[in-house]
N, C-alpha and C. Protein backbone atom coordinates (compact mmCIF):
# COMPACT_ATOMS: atom_id res chain seq x y z
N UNK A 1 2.02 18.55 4.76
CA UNK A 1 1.88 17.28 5.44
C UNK A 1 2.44 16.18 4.54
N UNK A 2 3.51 15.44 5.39
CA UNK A 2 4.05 14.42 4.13
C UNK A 2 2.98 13.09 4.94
N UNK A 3 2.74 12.11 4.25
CA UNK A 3 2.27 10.70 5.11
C UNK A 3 3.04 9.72 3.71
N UNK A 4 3.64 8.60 4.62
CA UNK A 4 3.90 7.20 4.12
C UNK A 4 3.15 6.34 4.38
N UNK A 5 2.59 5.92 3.02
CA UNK A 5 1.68 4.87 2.66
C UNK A 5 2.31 2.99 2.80
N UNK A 6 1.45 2.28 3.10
CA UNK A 6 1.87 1.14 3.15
C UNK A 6 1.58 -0.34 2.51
N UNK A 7 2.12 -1.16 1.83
CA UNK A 7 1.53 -2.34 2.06
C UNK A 7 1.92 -3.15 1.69
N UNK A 8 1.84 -3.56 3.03
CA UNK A 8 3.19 -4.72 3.70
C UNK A 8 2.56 -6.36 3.18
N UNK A 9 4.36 -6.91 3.30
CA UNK A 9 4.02 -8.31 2.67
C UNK A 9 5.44 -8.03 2.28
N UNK A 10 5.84 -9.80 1.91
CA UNK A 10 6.94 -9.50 1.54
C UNK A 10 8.09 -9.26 0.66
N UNK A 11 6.83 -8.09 -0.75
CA UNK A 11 6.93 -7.32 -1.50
C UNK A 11 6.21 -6.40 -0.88
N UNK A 12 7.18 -5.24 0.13
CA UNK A 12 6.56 -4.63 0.64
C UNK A 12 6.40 -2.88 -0.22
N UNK A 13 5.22 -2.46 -1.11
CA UNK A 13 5.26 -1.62 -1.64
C UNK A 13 4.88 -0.04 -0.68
N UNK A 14 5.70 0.76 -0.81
CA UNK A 14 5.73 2.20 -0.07
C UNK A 14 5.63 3.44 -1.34
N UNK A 15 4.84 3.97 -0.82
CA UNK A 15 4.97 5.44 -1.49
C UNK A 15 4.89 6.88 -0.02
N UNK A 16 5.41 7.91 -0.61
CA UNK A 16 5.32 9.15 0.14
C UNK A 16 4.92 10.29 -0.92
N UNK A 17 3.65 10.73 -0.11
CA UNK A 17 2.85 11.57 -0.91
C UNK A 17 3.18 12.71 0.03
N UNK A 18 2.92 13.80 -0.28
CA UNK A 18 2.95 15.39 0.18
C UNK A 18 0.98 16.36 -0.25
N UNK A 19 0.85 16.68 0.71
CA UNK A 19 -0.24 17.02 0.37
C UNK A 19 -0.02 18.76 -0.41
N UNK A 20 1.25 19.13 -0.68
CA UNK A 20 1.84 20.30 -1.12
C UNK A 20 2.27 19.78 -2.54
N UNK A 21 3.27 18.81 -2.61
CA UNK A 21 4.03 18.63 -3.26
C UNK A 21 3.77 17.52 -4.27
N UNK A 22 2.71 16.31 -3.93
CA UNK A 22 1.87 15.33 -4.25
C UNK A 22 3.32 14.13 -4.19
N UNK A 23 2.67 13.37 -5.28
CA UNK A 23 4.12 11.92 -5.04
C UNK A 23 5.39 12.58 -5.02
N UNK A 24 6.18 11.97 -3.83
CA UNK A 24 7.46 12.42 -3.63
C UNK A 24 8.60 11.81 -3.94
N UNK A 25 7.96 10.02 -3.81
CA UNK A 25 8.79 8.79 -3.80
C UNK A 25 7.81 7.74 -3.64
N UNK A 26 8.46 6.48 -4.19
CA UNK A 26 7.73 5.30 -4.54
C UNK A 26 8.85 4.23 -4.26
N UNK A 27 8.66 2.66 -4.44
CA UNK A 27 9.11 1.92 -4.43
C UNK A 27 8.51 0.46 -3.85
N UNK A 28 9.78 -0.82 -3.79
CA UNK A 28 9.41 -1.98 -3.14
C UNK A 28 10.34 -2.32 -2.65
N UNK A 29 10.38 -2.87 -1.31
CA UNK A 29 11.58 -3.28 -0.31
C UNK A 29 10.97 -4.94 -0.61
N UNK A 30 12.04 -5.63 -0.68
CA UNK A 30 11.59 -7.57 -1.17
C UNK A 30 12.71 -8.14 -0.09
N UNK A 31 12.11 -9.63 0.40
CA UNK A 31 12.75 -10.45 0.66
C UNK A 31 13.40 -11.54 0.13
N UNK A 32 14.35 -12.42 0.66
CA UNK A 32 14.49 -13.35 0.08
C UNK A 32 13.52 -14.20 -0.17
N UNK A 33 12.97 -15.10 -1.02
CA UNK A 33 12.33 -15.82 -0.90
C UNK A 33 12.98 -17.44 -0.16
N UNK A 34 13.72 -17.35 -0.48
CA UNK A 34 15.03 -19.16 -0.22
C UNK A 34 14.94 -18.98 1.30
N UNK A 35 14.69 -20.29 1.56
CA UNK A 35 15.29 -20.01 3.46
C UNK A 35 16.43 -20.09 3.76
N UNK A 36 16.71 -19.25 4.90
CA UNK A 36 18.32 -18.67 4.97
C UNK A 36 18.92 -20.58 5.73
N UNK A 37 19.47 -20.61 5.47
CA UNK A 37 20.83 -21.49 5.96
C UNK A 37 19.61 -22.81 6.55
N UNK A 38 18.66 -22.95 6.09
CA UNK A 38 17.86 -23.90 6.38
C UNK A 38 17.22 -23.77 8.09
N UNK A 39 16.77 -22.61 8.13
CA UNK A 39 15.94 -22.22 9.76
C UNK A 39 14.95 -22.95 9.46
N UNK A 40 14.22 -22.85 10.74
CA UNK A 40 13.13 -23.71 10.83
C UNK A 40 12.43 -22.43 10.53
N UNK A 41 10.93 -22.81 10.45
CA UNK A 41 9.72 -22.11 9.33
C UNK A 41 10.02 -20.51 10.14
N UNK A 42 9.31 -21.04 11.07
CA UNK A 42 9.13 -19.43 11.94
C UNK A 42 9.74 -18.51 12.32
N UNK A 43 11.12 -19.34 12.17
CA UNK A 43 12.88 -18.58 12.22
C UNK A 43 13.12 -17.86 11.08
N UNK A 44 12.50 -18.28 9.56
CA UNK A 44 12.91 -17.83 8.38
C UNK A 44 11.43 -16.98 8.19
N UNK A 45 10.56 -16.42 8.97
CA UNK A 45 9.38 -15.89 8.97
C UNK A 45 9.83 -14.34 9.66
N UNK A 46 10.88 -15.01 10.34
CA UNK A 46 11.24 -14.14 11.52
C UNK A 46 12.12 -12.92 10.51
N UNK A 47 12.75 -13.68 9.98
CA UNK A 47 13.71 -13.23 9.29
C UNK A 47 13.60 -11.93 7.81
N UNK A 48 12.84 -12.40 7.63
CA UNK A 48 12.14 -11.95 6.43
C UNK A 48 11.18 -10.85 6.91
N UNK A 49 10.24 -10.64 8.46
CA UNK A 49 9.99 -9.82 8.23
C UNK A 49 10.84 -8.45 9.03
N UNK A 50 11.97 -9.08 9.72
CA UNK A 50 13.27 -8.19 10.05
C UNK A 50 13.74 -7.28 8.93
N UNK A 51 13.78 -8.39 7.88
CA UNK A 51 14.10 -7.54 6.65
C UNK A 51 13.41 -6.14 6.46
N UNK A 52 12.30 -6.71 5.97
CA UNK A 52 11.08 -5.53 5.50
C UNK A 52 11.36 -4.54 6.88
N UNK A 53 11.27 -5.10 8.05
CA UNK A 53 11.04 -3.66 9.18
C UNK A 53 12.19 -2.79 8.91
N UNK A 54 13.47 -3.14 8.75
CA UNK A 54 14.35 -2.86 8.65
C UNK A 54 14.28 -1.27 7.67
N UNK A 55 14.04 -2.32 6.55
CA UNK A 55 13.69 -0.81 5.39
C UNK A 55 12.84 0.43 5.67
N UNK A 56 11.75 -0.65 6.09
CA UNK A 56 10.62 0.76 6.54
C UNK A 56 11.14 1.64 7.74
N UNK A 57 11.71 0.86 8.97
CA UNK A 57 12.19 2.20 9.72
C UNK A 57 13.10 3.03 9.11
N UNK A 58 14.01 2.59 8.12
CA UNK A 58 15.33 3.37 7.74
C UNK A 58 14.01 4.54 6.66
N UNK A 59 13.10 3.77 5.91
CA UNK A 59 12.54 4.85 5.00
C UNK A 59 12.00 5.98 5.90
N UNK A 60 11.50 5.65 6.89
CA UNK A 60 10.27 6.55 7.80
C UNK A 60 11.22 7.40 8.68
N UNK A 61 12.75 6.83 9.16
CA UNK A 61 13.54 8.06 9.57
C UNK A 61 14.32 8.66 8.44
N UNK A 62 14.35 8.44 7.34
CA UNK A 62 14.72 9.22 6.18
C UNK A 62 14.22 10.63 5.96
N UNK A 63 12.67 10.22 5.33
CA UNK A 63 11.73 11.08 4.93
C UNK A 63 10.95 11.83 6.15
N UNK A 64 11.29 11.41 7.76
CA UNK A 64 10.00 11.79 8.54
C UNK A 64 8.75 12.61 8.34
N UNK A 65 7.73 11.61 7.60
CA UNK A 65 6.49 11.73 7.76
C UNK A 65 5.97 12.50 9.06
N UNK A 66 4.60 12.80 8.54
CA UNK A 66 3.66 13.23 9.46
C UNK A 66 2.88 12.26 9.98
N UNK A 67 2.55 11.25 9.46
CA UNK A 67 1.47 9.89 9.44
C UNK A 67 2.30 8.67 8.42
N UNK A 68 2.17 7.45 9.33
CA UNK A 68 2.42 6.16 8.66
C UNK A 68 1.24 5.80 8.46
N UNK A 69 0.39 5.68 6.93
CA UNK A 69 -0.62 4.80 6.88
C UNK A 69 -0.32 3.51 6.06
N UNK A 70 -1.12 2.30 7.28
CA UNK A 70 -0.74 0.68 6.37
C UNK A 70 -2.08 0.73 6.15
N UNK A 71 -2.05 -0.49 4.89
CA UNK A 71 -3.13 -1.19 4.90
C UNK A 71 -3.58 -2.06 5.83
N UNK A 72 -4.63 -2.12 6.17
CA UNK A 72 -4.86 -3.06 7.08
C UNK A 72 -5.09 -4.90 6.40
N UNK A 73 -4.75 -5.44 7.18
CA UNK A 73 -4.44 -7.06 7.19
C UNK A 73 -6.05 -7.53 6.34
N UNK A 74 -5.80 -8.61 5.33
CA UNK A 74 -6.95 -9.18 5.15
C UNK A 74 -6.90 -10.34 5.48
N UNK A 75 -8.51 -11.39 5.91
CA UNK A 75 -8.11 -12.58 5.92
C UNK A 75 -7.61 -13.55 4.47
N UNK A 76 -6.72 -14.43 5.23
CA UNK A 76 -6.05 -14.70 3.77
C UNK A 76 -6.38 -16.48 3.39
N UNK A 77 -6.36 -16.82 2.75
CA UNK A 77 -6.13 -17.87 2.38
C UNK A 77 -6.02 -18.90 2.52
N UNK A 78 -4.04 -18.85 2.84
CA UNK A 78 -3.21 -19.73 2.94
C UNK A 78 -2.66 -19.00 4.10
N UNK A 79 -2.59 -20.36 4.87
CA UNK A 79 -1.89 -20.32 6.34
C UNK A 79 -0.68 -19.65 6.19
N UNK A 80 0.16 -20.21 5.11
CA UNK A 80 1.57 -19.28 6.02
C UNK A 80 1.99 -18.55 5.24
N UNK A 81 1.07 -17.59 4.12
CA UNK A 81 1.25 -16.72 3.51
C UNK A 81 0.56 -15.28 4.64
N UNK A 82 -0.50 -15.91 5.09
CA UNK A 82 -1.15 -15.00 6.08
C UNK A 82 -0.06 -15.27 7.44
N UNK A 83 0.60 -16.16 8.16
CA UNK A 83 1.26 -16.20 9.01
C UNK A 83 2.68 -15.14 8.72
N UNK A 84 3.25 -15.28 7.66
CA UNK A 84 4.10 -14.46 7.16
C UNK A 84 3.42 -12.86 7.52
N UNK A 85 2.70 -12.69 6.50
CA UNK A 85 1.80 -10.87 6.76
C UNK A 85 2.29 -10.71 8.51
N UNK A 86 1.88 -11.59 8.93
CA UNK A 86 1.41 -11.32 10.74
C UNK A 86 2.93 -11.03 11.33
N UNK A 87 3.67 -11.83 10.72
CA UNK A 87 5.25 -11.05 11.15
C UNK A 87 5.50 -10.29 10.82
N UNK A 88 5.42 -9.60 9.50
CA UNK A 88 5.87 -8.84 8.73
C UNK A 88 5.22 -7.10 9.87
N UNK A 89 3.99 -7.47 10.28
CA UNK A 89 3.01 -6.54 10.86
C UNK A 89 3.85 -6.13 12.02
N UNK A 90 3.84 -7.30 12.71
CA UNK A 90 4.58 -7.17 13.66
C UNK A 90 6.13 -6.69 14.21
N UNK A 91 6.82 -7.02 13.16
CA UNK A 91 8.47 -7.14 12.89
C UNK A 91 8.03 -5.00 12.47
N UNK A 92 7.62 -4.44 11.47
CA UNK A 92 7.26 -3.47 11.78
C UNK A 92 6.55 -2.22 12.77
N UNK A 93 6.21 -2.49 13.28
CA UNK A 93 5.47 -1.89 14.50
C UNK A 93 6.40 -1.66 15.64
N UNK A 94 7.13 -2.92 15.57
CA UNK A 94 7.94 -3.28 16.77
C UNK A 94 9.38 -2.15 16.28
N UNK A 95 9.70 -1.57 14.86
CA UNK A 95 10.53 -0.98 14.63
C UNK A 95 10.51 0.26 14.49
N UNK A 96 9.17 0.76 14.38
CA UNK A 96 8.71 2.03 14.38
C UNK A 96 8.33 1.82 16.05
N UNK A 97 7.85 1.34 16.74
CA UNK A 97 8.05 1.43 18.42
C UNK A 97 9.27 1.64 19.05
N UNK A 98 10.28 1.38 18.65
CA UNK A 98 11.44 1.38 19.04
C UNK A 98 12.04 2.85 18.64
N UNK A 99 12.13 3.51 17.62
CA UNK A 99 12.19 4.83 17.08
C UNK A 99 11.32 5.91 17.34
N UNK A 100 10.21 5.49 17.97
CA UNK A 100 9.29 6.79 18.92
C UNK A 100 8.07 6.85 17.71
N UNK A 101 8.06 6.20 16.35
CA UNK A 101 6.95 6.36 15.49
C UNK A 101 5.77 6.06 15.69
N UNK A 102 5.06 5.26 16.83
CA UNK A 102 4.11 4.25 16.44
C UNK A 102 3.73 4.92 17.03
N UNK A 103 3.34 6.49 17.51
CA UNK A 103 1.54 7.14 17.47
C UNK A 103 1.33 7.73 16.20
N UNK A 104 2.40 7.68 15.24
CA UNK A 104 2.00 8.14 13.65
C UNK A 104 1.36 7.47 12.88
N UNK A 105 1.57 6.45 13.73
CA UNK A 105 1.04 4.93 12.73
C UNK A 105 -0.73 5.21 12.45
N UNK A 106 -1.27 4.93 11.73
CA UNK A 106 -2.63 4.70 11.48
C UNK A 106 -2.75 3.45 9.97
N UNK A 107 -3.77 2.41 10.63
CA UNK A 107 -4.51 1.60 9.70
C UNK A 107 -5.67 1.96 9.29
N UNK A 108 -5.95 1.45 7.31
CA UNK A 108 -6.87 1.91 7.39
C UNK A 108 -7.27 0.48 6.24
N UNK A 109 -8.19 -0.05 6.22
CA UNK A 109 -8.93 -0.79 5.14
C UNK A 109 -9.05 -0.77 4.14
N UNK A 110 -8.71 -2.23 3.32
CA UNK A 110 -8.20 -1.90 1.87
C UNK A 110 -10.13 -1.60 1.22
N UNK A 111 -10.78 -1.77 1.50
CA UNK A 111 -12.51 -1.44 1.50
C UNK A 111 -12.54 -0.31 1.69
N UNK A 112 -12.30 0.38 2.63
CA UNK A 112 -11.94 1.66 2.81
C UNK A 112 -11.24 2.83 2.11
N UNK A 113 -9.75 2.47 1.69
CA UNK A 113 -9.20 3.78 0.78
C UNK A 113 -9.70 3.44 -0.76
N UNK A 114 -10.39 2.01 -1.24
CA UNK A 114 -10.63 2.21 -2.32
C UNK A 114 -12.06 2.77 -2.69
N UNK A 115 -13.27 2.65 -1.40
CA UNK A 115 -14.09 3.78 -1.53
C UNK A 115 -13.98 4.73 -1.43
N UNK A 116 -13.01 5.36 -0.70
CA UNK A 116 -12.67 7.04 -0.42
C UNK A 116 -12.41 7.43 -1.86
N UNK A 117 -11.57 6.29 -2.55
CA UNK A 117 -10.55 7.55 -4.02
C UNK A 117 -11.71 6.61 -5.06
N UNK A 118 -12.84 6.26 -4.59
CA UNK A 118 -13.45 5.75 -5.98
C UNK A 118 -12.87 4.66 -7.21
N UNK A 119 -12.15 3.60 -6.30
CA UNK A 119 -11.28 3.07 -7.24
C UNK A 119 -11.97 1.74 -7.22
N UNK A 120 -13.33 1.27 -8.10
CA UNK A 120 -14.19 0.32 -8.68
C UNK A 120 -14.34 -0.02 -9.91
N UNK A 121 -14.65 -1.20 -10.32
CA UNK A 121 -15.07 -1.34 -11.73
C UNK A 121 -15.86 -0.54 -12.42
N UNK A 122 -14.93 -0.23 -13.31
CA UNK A 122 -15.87 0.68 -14.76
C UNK A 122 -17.33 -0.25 -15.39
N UNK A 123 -17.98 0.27 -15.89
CA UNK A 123 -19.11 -0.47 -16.89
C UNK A 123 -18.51 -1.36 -17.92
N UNK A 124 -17.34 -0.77 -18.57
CA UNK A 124 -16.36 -1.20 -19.51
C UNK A 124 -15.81 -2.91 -18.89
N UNK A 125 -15.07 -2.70 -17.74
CA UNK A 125 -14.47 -3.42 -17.00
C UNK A 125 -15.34 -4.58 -16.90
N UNK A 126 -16.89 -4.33 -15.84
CA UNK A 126 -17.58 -5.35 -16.06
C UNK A 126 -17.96 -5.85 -17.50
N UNK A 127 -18.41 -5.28 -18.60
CA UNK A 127 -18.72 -6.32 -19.55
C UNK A 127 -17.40 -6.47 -19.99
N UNK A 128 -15.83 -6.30 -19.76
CA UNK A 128 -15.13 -7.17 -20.18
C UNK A 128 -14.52 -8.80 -19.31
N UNK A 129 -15.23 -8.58 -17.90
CA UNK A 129 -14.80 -9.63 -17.27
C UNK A 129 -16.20 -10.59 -18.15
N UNK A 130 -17.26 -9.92 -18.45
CA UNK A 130 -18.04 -11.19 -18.64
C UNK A 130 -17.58 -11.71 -20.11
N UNK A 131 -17.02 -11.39 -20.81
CA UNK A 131 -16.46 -11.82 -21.57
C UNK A 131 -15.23 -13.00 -21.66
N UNK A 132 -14.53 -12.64 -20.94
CA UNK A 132 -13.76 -13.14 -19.85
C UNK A 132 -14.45 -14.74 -19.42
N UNK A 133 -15.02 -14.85 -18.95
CA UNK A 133 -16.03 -15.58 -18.46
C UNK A 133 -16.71 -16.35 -19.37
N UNK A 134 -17.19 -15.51 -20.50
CA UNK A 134 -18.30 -16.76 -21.24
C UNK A 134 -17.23 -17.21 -22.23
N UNK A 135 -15.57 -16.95 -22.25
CA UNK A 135 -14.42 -17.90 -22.94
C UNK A 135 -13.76 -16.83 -23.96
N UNK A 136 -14.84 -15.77 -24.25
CA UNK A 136 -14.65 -14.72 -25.58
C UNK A 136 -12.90 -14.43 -25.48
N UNK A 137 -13.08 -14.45 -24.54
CA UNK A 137 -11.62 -13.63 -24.34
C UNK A 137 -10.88 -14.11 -23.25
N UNK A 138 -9.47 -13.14 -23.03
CA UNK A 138 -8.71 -14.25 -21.60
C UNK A 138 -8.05 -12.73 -20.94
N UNK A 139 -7.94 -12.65 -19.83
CA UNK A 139 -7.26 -11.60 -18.85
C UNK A 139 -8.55 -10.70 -18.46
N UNK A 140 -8.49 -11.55 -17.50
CA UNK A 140 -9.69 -10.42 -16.56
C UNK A 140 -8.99 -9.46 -15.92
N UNK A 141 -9.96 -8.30 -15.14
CA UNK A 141 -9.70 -7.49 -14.62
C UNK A 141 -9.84 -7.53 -13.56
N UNK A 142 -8.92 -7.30 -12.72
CA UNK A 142 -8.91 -7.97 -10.91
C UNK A 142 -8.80 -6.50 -9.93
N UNK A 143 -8.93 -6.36 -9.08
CA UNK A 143 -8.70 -5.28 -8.01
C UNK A 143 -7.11 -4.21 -8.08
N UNK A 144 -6.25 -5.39 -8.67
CA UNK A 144 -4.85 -5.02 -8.76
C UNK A 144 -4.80 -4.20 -10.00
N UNK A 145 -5.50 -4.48 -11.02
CA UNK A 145 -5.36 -3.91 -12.10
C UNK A 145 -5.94 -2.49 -12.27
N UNK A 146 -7.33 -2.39 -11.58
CA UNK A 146 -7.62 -1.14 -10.69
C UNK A 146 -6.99 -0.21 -10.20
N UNK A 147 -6.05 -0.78 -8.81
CA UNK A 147 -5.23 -0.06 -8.34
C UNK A 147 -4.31 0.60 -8.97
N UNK A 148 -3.58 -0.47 -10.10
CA UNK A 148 -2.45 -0.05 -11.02
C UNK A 148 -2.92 1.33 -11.67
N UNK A 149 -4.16 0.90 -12.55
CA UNK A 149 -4.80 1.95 -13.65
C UNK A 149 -4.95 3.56 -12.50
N UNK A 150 -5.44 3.42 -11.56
CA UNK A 150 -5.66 4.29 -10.49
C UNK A 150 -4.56 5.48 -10.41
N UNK A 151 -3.54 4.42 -10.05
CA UNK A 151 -2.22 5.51 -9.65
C UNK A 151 -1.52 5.46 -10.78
N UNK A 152 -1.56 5.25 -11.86
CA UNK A 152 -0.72 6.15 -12.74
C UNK A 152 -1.75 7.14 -13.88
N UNK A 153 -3.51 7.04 -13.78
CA UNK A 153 -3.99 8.07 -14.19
C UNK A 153 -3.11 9.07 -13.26
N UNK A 154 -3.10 8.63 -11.82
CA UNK A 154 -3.39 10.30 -11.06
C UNK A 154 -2.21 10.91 -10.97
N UNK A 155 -1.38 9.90 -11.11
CA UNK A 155 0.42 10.19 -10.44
C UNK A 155 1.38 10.33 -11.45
N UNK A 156 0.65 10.05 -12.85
CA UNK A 156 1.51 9.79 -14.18
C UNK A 156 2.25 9.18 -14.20
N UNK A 157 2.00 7.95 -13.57
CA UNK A 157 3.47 7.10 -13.65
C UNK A 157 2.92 5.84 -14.91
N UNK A 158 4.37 4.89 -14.72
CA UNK A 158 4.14 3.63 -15.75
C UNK A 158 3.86 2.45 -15.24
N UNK A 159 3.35 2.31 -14.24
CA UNK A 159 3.32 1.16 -13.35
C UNK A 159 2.66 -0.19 -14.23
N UNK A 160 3.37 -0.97 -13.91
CA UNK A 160 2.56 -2.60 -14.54
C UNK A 160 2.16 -3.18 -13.62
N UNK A 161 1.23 -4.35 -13.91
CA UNK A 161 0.67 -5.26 -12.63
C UNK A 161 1.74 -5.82 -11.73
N UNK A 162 2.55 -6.27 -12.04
CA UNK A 162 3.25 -6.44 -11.01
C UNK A 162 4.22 -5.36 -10.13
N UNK A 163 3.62 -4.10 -10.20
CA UNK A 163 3.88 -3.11 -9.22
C UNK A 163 2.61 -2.65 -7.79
N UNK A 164 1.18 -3.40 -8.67
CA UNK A 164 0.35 -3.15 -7.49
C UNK A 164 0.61 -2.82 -6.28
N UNK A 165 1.70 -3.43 -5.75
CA UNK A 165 1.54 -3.11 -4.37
C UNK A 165 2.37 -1.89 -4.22
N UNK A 166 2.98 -1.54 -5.29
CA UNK A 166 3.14 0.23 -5.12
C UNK A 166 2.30 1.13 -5.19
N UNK A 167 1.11 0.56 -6.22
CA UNK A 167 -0.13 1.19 -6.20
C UNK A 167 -1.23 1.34 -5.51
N UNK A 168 -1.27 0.13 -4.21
CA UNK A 168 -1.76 0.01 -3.38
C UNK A 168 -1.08 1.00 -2.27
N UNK A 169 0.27 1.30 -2.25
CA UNK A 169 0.56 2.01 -1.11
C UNK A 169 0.47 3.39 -1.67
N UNK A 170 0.63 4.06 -3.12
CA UNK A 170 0.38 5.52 -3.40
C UNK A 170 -1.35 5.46 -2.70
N UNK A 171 -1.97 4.41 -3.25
CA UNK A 171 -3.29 4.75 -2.43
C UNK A 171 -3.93 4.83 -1.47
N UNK A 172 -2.93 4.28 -0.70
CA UNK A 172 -3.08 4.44 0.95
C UNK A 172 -2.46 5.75 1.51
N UNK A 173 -1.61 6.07 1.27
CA UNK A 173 -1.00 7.43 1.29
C UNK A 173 -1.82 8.52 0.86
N UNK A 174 -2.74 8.63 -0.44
CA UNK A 174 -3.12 9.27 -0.55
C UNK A 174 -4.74 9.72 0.22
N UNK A 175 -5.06 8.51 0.28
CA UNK A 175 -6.24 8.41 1.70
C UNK A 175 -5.71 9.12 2.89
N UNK A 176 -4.54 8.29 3.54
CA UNK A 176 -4.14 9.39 4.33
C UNK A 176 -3.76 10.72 4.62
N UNK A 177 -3.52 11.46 3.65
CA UNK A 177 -3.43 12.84 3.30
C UNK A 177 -4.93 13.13 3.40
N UNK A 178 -6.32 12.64 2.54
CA UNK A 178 -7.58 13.17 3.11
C UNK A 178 -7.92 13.04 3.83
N UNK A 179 -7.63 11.79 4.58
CA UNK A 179 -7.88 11.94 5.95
C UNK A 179 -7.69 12.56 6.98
N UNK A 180 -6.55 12.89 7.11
CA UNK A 180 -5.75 13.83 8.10
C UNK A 180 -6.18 15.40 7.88
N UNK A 181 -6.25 15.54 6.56
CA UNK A 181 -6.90 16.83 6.07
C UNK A 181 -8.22 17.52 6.88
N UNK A 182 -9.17 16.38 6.70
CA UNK A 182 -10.32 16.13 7.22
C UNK A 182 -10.46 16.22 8.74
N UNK A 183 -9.48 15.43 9.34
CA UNK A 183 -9.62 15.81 11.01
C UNK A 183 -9.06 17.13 11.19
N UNK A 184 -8.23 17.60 10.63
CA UNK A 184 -7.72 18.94 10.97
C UNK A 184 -8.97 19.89 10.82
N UNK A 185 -9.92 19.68 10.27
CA UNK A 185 -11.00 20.27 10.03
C UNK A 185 -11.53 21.65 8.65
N UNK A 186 -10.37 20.72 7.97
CA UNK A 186 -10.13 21.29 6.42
C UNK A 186 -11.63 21.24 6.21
N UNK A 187 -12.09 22.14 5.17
CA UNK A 187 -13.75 21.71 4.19
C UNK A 187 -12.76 21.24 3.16
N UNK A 188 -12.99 20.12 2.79
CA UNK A 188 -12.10 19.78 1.51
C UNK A 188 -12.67 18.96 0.74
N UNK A 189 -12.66 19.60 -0.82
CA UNK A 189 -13.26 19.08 -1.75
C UNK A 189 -12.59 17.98 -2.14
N UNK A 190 -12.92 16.42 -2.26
CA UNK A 190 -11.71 15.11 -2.89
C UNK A 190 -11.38 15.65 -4.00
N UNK A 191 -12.11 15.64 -4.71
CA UNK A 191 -11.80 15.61 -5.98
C UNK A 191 -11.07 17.06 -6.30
N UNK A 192 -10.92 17.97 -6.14
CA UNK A 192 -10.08 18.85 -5.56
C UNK A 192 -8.77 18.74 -5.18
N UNK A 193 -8.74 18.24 -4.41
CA UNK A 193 -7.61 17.82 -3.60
C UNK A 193 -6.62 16.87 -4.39
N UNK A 194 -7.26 15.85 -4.77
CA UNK A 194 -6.85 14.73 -5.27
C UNK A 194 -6.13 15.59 -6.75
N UNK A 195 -6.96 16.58 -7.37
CA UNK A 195 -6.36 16.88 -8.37
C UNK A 195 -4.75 17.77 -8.30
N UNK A 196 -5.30 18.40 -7.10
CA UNK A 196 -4.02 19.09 -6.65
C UNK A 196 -2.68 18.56 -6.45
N UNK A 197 -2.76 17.29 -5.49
CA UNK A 197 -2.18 16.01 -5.55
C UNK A 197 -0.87 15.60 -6.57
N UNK A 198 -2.21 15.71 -7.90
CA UNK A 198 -1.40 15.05 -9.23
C UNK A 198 -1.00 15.86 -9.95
N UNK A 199 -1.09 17.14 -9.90
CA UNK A 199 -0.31 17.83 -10.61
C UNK A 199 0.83 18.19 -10.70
């Protein structure tokens, strides 16, 4: 079973895991950031997430997966950083609809695959954010840094913080592989599995 992991934005990070073969491929598809030829907002929203769909259908008829898993959308912030996501969502879906993909598609919660693979603060972690905190020190430890540390224990890779969102999508991918495992009606041990995965 291959599944492509997702998570979109527009550093959109992808991985493809194999539940045989474990990581197969990784990467980040990026937009421009500059607005093209001076569009108006929603035109250069438009645009950008054309881009990203673009890649992901060409990746997803490349590799044809068994399962597309995204992360699912959080609420965000800032208006048109979250208005952006919502194209980006969309501009995808609409490209894997068009190519016959979108019953492969499955979302799943970034709450979700990081309880499945156990990916929380260490004891370590917390007393170094409080450190962090009472001035001792400077660079806390954030969710991203998690993710990072996550997928290159399991995957052996070199990833730095500013790859998270590759690490966010090996970990969505790899949720999706237990998951799918699981409805097929595998007995499957995670931690098992997961080791199998990374080897």
């Amino acid at each position: 079973m291959k599944i492509v992991g997702l998570d979109m934005s527009t550093h959109c990070g992808w991985a493809l895991i194999s539940d045989e073969a474990g990581l197969l491929g990784h990467g980040l598809y990026e937009t421009s950031d500059k607005p093209l030829n001076s569009l108006v907002e929603d035109y250069f929203y438009m645009a950008r997430a054309s881009s990203i769909s673009y890649q992901v259908a060409g990746l997803v008829m490349q590799v044809q997966p068994d399962y597309i898993y995204i992360e699912q959308t959080n609420k965000g912030r800032a208006r048109g950083s979250q208005k952006q996501l919502e194209f980006i969502h969309f501009a995808v879906l609409y490209e894997l609809k068009k190519n016959n993909w979108h019953h492969k598609v499955r979302y799943i919660d970034t709450s979700d695959w990081r309880k499945i693979l156990n990916i929380k603060m260490t004891k370590d972690d917390s007393k170094h954010n409080k450190r962090v905190k009472s001035g001792e020190i400077r660079g806390k430890i954030t969710p991203k840094h998690l993710a990072v540390r996550w997928a290159n224990e399991m995957y052996k890779q070199k990833l730095k913080l500013k790859d998270n969102d590759i690490a966010d999508a090996m970990a969505v991918a790899t949720c999706g592989i237990l998951k799918e495992k699981t409805k097929l009606g595998y007995n499957i041990n995670q931690r098992e599995l997961i080791k199998a995965l990374s080897d």
